[in-house]
PDB file of N, CA and C in Angstrom:
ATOM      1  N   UNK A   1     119.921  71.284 123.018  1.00  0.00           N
ATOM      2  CA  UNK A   1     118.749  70.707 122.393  1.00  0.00           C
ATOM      3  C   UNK A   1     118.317  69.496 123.209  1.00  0.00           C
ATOM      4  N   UNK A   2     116.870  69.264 123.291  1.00  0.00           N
ATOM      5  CA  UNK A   2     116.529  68.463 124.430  1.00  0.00           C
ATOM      6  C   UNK A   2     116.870  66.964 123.653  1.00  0.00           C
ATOM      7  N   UNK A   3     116.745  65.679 124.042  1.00  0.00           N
ATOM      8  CA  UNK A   3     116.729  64.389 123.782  1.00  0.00           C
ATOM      9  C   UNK A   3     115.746  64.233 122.640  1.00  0.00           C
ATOM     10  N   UNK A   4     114.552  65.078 122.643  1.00  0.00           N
ATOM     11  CA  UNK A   4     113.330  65.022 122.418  1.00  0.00           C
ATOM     12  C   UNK A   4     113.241  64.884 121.050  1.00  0.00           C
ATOM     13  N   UNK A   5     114.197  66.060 120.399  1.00  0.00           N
ATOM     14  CA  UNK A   5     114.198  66.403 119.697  1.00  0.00           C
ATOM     15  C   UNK A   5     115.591  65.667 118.476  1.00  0.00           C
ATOM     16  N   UNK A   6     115.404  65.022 117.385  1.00  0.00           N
ATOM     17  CA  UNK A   6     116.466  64.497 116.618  1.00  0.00           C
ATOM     18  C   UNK A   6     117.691  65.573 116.175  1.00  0.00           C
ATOM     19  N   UNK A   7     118.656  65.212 116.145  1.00  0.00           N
ATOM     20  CA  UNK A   7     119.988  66.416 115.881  1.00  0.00           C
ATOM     21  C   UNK A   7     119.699  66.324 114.073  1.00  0.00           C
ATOM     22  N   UNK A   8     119.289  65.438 113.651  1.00  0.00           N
ATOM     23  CA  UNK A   8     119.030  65.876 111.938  1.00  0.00           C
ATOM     24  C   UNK A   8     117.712  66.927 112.041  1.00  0.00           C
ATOM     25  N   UNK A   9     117.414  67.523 112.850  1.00  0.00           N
ATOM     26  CA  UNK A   9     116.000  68.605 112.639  1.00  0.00           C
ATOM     27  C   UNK A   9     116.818  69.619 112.625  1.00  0.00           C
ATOM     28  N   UNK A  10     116.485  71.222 112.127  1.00  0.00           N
ATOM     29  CA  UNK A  10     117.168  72.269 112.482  1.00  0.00           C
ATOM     30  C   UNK A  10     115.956  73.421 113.141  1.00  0.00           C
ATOM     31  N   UNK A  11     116.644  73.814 114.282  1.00  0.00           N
ATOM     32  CA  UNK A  11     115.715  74.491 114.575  1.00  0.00           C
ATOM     33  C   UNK A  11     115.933  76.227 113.836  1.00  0.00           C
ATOM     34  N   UNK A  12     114.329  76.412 113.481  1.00  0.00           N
ATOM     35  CA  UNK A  12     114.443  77.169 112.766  1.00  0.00           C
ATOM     36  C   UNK A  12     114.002  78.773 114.021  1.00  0.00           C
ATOM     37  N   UNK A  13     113.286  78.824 114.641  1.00  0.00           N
ATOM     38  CA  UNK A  13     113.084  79.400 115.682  1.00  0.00           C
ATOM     39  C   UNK A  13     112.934  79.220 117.222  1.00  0.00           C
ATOM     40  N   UNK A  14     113.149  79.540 118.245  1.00  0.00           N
ATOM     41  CA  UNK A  14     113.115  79.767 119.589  1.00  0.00           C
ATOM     42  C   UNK A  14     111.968  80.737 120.351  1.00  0.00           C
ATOM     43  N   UNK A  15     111.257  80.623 120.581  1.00  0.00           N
ATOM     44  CA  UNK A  15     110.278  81.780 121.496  1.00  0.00           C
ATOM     45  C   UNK A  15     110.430  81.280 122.804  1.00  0.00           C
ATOM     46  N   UNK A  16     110.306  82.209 123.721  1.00  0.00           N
ATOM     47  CA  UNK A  16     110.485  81.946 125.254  1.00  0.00           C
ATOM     48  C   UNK A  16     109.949  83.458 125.960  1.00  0.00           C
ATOM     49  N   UNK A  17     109.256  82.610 127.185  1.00  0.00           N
ATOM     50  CA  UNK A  17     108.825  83.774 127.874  1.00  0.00           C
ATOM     51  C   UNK A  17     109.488  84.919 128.199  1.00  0.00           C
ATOM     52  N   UNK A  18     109.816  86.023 128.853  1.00  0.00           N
ATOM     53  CA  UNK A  18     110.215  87.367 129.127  1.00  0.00           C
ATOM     54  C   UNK A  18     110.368  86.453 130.759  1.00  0.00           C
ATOM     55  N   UNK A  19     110.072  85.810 131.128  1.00  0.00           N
ATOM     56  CA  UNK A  19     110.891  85.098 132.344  1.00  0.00           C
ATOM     57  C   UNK A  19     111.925  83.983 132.051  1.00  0.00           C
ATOM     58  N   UNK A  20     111.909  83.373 130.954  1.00  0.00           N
ATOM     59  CA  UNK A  20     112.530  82.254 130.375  1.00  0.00           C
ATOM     60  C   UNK A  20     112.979  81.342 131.040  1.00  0.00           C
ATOM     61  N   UNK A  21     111.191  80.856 131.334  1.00  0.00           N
ATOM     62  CA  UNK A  21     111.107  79.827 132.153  1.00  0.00           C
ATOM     63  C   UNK A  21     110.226  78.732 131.027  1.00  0.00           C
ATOM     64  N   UNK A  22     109.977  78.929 129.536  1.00  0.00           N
ATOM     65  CA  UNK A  22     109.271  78.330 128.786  1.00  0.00           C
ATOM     66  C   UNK A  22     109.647  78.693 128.065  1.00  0.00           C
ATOM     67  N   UNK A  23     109.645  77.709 126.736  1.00  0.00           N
ATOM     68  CA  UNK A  23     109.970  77.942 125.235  1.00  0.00           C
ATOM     69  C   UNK A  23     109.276  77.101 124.064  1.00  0.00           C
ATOM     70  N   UNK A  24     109.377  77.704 122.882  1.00  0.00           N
ATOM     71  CA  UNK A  24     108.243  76.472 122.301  1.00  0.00           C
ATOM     72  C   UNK A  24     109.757  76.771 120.905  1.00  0.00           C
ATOM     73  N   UNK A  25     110.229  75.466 120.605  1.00  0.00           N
ATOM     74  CA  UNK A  25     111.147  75.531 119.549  1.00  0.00           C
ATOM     75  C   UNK A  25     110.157  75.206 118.111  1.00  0.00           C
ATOM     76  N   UNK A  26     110.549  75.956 116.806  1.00  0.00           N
ATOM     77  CA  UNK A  26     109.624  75.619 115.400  1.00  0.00           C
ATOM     78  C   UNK A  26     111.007  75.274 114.724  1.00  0.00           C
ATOM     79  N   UNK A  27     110.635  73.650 114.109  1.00  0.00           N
ATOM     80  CA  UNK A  27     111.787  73.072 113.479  1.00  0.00           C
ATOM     81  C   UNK A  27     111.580  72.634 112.192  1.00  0.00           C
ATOM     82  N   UNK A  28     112.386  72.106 111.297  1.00  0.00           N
ATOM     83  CA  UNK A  28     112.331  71.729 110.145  1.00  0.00           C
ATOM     84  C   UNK A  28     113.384  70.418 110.241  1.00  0.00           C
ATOM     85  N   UNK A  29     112.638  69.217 109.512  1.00  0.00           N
ATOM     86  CA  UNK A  29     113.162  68.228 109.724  1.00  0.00           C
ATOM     87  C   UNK A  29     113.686  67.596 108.192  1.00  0.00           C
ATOM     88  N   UNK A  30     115.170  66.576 108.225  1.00  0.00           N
ATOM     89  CA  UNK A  30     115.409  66.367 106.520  1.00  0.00           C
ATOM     90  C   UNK A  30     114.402  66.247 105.768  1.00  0.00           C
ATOM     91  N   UNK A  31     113.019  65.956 105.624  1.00  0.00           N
ATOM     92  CA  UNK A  31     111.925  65.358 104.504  1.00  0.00           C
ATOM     93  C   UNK A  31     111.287  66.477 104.318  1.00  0.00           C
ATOM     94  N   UNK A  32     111.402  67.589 104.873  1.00  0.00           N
ATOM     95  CA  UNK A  32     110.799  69.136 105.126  1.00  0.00           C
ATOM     96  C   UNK A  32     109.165  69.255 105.799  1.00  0.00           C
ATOM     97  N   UNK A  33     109.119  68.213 105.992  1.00  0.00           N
ATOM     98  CA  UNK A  33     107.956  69.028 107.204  1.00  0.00           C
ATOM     99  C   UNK A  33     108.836  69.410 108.456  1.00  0.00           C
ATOM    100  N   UNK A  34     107.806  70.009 109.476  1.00  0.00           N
ATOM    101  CA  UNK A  34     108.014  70.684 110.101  1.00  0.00           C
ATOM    102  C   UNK A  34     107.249  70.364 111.609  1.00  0.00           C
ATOM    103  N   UNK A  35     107.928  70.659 112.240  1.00  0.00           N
ATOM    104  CA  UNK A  35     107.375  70.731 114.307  1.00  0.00           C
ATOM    105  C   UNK A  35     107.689  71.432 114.686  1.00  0.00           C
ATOM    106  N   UNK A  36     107.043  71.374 115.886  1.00  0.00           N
ATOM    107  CA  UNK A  36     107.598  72.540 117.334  1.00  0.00           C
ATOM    108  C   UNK A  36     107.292  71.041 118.390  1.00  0.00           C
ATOM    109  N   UNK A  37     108.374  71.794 119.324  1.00  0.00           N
ATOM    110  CA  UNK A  37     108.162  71.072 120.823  1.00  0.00           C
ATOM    111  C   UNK A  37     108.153  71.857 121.689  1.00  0.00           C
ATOM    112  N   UNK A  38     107.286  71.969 123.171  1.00  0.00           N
ATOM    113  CA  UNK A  38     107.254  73.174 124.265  1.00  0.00           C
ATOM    114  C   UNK A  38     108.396  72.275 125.496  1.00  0.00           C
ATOM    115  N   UNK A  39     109.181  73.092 125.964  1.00  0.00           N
ATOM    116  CA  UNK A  39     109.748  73.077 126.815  1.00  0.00           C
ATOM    117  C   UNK A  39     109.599  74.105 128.164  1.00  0.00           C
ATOM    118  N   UNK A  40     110.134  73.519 129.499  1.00  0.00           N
ATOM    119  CA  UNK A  40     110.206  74.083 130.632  1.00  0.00           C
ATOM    120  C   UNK A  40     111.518  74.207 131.174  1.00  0.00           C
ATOM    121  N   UNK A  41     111.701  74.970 131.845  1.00  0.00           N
ATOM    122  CA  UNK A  41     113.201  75.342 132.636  1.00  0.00           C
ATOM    123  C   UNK A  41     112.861  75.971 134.352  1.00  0.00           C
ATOM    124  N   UNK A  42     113.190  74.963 135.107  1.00  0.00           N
ATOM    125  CA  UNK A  42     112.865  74.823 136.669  1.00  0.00           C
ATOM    126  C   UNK A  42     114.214  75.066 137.533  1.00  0.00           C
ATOM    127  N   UNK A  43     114.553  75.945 138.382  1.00  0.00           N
ATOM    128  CA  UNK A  43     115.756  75.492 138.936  1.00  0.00           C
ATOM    129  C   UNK A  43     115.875  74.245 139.393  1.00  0.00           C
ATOM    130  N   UNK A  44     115.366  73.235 139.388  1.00  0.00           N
ATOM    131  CA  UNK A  44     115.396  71.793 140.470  1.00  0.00           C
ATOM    132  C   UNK A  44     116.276  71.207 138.737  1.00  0.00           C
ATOM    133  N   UNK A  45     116.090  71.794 137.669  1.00  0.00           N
ATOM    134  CA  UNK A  45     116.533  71.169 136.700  1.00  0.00           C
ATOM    135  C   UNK A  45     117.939  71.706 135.960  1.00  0.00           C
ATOM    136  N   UNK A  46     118.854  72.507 136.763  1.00  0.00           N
ATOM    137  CA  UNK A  46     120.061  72.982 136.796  1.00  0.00           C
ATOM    138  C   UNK A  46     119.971  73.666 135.605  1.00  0.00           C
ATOM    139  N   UNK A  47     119.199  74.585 135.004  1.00  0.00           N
ATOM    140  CA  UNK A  47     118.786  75.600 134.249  1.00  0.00           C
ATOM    141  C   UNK A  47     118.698  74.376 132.481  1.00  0.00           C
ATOM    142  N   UNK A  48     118.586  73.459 132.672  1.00  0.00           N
ATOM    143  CA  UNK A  48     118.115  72.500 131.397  1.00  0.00           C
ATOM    144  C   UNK A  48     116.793  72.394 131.249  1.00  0.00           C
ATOM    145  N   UNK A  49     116.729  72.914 129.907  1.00  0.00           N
ATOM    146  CA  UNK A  49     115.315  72.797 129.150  1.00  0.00           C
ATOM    147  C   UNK A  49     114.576  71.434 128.890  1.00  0.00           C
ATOM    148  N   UNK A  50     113.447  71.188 129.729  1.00  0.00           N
ATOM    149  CA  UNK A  50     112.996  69.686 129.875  1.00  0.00           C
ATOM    150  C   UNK A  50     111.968  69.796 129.101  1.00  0.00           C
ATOM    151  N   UNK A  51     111.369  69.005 127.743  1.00  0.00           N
ATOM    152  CA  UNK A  51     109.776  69.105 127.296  1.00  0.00           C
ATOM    153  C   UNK A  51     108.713  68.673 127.792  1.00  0.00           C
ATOM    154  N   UNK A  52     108.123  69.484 127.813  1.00  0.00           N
ATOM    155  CA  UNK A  52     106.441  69.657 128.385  1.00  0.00           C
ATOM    156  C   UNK A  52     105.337  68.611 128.108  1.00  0.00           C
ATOM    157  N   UNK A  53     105.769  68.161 126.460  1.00  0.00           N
ATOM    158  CA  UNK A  53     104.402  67.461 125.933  1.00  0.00           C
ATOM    159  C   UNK A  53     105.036  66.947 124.679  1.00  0.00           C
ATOM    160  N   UNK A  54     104.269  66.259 124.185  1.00  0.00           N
ATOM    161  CA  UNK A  54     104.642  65.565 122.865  1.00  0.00           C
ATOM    162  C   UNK A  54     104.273  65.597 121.527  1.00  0.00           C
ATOM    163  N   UNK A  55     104.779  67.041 121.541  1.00  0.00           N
ATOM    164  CA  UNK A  55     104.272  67.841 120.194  1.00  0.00           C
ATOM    165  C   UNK A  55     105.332  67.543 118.878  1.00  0.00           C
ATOM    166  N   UNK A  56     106.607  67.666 119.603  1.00  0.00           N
ATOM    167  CA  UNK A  56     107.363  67.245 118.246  1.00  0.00           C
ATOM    168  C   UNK A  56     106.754  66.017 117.470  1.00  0.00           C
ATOM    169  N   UNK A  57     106.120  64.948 117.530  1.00  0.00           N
ATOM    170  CA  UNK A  57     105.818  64.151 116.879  1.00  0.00           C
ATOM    171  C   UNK A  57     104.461  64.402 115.914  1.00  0.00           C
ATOM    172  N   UNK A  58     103.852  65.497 115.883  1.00  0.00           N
ATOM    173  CA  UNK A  58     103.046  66.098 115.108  1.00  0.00           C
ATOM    174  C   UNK A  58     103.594  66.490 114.039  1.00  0.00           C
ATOM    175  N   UNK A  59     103.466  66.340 112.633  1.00  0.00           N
ATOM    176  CA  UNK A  59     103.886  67.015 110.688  1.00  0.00           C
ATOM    177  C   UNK A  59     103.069  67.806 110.643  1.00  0.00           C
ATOM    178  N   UNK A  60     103.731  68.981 109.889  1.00  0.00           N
ATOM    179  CA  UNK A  60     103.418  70.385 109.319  1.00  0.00           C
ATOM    180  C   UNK A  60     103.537  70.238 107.757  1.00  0.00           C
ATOM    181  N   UNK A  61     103.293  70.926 106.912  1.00  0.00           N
ATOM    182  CA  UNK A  61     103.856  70.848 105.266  1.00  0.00           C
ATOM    183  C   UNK A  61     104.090  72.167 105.737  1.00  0.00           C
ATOM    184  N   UNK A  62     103.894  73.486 106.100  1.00  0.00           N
ATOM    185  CA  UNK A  62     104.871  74.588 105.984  1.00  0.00           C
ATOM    186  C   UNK A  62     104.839  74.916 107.586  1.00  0.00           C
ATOM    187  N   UNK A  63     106.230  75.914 107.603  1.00  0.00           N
ATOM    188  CA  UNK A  63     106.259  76.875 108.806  1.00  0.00           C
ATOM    189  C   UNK A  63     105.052  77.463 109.181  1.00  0.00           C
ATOM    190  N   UNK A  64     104.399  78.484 108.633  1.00  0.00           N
ATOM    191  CA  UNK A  64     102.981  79.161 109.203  1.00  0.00           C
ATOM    192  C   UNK A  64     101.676  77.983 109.642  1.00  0.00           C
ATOM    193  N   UNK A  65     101.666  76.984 109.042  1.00  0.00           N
ATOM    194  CA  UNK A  65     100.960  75.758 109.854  1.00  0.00           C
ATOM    195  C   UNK A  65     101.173  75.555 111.021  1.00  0.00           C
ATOM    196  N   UNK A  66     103.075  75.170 111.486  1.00  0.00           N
ATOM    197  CA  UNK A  66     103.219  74.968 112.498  1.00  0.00           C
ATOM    198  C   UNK A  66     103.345  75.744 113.461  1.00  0.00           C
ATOM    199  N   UNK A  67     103.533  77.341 113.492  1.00  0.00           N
ATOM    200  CA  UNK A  67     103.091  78.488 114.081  1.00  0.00           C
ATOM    201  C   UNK A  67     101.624  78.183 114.627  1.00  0.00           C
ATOM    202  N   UNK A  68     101.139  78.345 113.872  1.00  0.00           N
ATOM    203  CA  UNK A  68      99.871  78.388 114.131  1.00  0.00           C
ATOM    204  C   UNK A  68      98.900  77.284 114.946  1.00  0.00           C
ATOM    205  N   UNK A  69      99.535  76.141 114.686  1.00  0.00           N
ATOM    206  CA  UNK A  69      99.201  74.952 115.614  1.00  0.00           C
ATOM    207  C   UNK A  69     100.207  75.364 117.185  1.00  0.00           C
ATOM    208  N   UNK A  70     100.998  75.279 116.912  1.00  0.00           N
ATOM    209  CA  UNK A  70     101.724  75.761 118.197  1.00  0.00           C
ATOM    210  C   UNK A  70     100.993  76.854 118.763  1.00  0.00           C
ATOM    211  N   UNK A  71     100.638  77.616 118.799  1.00  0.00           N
ATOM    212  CA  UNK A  71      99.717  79.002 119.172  1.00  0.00           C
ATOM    213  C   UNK A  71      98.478  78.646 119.727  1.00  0.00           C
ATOM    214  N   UNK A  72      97.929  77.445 118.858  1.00  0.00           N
ATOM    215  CA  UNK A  72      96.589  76.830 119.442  1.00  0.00           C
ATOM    216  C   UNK A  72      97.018  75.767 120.991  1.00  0.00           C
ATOM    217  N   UNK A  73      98.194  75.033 120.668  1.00  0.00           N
ATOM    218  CA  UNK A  73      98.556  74.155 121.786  1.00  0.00           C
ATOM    219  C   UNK A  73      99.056  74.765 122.696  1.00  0.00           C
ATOM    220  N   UNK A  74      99.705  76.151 122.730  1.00  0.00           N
ATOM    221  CA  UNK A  74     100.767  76.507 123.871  1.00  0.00           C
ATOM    222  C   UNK A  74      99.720  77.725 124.038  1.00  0.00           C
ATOM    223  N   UNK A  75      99.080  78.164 125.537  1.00  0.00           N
ATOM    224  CA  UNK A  75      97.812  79.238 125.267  1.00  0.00           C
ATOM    225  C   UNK A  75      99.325  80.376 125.518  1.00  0.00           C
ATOM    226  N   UNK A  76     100.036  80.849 125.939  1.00  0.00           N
ATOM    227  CA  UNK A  76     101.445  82.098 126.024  1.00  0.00           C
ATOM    228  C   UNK A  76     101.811  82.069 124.745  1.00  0.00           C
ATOM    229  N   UNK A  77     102.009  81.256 123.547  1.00  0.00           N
ATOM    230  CA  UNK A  77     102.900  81.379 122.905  1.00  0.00           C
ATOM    231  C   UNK A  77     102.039  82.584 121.593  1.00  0.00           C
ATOM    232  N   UNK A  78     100.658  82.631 121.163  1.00  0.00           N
ATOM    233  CA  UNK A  78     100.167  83.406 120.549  1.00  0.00           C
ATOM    234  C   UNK A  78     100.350  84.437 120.663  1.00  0.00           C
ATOM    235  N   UNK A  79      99.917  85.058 121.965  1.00  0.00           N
ATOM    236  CA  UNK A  79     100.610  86.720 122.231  1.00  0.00           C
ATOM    237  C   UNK A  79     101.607  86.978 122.024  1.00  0.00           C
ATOM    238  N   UNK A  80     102.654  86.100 122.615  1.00  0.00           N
ATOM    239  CA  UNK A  80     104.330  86.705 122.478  1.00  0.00           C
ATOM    240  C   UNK A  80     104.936  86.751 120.773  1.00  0.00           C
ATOM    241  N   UNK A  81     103.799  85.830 119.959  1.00  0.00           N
ATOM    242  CA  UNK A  81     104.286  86.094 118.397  1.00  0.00           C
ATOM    243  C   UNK A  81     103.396  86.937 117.889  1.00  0.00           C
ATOM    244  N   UNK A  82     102.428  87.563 118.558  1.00  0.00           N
ATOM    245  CA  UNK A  82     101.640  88.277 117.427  1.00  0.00           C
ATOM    246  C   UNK A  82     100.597  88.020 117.072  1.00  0.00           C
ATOM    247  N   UNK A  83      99.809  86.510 117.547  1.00  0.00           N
ATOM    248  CA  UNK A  83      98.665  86.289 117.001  1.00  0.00           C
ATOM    249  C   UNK A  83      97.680  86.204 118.129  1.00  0.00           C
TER     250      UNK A  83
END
């Protein structure tokens, strides 16, 4: 789990490219909202997942919110879930 991200969040899902060279994590945090953060994975970065942008600091009130915002911010991540 990156720095980025607090160890009291749980991540509730993982998506990553079919190269898995990108990932966008959807989390749930103790107060129950909810984030995602996008990450990258470079060999120059000894296969560690580094974040992209500073999305975890964005609140959700449910999961399908934060899907769905994530989908709008990450343009790969819509197709690979379905929307």
């Amino acid at each position: 789990m990156s720095s980025r991200l607090d160890s009291s969040w749980r991540v509730l899902a993982s998506h990553q490219t079919f190269e898995a060279d990108r990932c966008v994590d959807i989390f749930k945090r103790p107060d129950g909202t909810f984030g995602f953060e996008e990450f990258r994975r470079d060999a120059e970065d000894v296969g560690a997942w580094t974040p992209v942008s500073y999305f975890s600091g964005w609140e959700y009130a449910t999961r399908e919110a934060t899907i769905d915002s994530a989908c709008e911010a990450v343009p790969w991540l819509g197709p690979l879930v379905g929307r």
